[in-house]
Protein backbone atom coordinates (compact mmCIF):
# COMPACT_ATOMS: atom_id res chain seq x y z
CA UNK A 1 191.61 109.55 78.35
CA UNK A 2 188.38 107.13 78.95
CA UNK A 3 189.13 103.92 80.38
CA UNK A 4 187.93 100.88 78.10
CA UNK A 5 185.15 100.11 80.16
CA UNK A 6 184.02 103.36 80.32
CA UNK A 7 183.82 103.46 76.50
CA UNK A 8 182.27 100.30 76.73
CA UNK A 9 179.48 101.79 78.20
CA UNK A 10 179.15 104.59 76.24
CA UNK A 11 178.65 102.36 73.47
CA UNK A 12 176.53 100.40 75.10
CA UNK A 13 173.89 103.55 76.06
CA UNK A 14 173.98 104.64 72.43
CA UNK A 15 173.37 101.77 71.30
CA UNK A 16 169.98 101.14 73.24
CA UNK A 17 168.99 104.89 72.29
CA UNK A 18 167.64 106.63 69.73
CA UNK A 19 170.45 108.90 68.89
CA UNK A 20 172.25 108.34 65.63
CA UNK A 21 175.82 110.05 66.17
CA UNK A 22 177.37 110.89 69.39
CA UNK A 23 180.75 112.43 69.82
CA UNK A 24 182.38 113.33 72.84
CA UNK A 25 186.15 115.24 72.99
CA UNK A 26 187.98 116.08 75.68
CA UNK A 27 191.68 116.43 76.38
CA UNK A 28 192.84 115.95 72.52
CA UNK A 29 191.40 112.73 72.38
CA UNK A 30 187.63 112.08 70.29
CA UNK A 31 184.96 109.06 70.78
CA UNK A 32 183.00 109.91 67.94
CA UNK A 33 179.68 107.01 67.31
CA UNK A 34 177.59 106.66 64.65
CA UNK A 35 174.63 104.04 64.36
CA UNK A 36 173.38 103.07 60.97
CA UNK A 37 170.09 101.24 60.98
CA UNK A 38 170.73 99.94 64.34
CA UNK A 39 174.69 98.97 64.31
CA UNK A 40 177.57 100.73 65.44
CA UNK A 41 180.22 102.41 62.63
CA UNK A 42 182.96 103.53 64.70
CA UNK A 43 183.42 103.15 68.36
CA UNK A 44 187.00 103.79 68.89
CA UNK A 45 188.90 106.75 70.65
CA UNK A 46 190.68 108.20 68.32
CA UNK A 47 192.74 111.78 67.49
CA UNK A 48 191.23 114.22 65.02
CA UNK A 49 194.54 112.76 62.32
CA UNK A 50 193.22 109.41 62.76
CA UNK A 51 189.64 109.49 61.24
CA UNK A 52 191.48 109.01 57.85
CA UNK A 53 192.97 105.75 59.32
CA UNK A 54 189.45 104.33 59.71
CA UNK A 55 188.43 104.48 56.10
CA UNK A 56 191.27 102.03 55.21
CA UNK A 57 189.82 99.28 58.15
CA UNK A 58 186.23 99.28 56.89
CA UNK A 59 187.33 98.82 53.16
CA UNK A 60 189.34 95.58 54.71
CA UNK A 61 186.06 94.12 55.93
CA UNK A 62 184.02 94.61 52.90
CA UNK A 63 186.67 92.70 51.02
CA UNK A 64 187.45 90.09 54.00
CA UNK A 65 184.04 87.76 52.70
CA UNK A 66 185.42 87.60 49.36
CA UNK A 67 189.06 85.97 50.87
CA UNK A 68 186.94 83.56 52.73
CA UNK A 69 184.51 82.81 49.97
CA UNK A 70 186.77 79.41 48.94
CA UNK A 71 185.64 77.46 52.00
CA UNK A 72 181.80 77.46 52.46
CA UNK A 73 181.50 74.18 52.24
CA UNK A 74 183.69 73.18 55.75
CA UNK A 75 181.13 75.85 57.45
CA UNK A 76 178.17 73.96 56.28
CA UNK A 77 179.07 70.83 57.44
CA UNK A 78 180.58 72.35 61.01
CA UNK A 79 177.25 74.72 61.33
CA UNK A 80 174.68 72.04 62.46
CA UNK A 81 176.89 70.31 65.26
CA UNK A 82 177.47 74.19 66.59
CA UNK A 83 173.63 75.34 66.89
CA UNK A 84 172.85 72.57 68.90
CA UNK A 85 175.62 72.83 71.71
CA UNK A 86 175.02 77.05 70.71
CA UNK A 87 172.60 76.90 73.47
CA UNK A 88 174.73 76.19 76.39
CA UNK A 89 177.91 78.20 75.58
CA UNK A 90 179.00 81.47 77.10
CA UNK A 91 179.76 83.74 73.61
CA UNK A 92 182.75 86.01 74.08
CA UNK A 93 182.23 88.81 71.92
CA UNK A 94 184.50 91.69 70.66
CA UNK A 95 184.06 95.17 72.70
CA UNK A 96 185.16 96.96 69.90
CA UNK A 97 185.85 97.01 66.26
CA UNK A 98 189.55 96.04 65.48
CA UNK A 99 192.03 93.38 64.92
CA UNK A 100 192.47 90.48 66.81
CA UNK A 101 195.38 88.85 67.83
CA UNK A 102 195.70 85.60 70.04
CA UNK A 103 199.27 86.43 71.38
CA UNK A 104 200.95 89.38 72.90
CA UNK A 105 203.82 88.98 70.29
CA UNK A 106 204.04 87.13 67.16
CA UNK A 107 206.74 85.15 68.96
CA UNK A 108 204.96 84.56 72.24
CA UNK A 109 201.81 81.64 72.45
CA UNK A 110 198.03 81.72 72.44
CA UNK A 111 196.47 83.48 74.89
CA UNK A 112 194.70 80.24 75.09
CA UNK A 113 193.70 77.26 72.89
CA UNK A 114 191.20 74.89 72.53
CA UNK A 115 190.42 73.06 75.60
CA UNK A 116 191.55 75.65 78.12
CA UNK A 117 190.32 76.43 81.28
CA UNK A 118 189.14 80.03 81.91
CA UNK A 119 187.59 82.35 84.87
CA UNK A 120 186.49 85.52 84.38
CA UNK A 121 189.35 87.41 84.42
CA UNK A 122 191.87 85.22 82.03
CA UNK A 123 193.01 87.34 79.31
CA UNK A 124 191.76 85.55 75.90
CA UNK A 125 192.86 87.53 72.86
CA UNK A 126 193.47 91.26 72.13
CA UNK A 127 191.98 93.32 69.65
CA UNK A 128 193.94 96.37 68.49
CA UNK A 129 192.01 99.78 68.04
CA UNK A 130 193.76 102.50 66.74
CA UNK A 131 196.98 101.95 67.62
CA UNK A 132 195.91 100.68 70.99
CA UNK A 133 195.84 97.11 72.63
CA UNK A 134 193.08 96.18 74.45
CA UNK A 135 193.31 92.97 76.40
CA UNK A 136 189.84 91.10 76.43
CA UNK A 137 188.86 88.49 79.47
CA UNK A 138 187.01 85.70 79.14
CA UNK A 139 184.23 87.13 81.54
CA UNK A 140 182.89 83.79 82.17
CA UNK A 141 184.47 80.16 84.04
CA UNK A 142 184.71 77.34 81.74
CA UNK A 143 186.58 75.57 79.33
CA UNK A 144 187.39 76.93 75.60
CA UNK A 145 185.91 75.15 72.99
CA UNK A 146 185.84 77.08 69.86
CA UNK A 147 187.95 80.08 68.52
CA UNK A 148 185.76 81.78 66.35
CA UNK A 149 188.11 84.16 64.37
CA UNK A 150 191.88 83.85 62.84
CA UNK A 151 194.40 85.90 64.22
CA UNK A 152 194.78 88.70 62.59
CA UNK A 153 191.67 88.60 61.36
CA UNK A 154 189.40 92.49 61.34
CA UNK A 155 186.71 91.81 64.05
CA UNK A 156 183.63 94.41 64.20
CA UNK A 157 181.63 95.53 67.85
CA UNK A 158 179.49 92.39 69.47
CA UNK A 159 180.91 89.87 66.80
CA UNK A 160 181.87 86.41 68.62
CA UNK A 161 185.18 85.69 69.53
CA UNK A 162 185.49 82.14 71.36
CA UNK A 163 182.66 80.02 72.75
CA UNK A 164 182.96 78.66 76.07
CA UNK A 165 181.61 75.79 77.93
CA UNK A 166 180.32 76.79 81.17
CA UNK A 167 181.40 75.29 84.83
């Protein structure tokens, strides 16, 4: 089985090619990436029984905007303070696309909250792929000054997780 970073990469050189699926087995496990006008569809090892469990995740995000659609106004008003103080932060951005969770366990804490110090390799969040947990690190020093998504919450490859105030 490929390490996360390894798939990481993987994703990463399809990405900046010009291939439009990719899929790599070996061992019983699958990788199989597709690329549709420039983003990625699927990046997540998975078993040949568990392409009909990604069909059920992508129908989640296309309704998730219609859950959120009550508070646009509280955005509007928060978006102008962020793009200014956007330029100095250190984005950390989802590997993968998945679920993210700020705790281990519902009954443990954050991973960390607003105002924490971070270094590079402080665990912030996980995001659950296929029935796996992947720990995500901060990958920067600093301080934690916005959490970007609700636990819980379906999170899709490159999208922002926290933003962090460099040291």
């Amino acid at each position: 089985m490929l390490k996360i970073q390894e798939i990481r990469e993987i994703i990463k050189l399809v990405d900046q090619s010009s291939v439009e699926e990719f899929t790599y087995e070996h061992d019983g496990s699958k990788i199989n990436l597709k690329k549709n006008n420039g983003v990625t569809v699927s990046a997540q090892p998975q078993v040949v029984q568990a392409v009909e469990e990604v069909k059920p995740a992508a129908q989640a995000v296309q309704q998730a905007p219609v859950q959120e659609a009550a508070a646009p106004q509280q955005q509007v008003k928060e978006a102008p303070q962020a793009n200014v103080e956007d330029a100095n932060l250190h984005k950390i951005t989802s590997p993968m696309v998945g679920t993210f969770y700020q705790s281990s366990s519902p009954e443990s804490g954050p991973y960390v909250k607003v105002g924490d110090k971070v270094d590079e390799s402080s665990v912030v969040c996980i995001v659950e792929a296929m029935k796996l947990f992947n720990e995500i690190e901060a990958e920067a020093k600093g301080e934690i000054v916005e959490i970007l998504v609700k636990d819980g919450q379906l999170v899709e490859y490159g999208q922002p997780l926290f933003l962090v105030k460099p040291e």
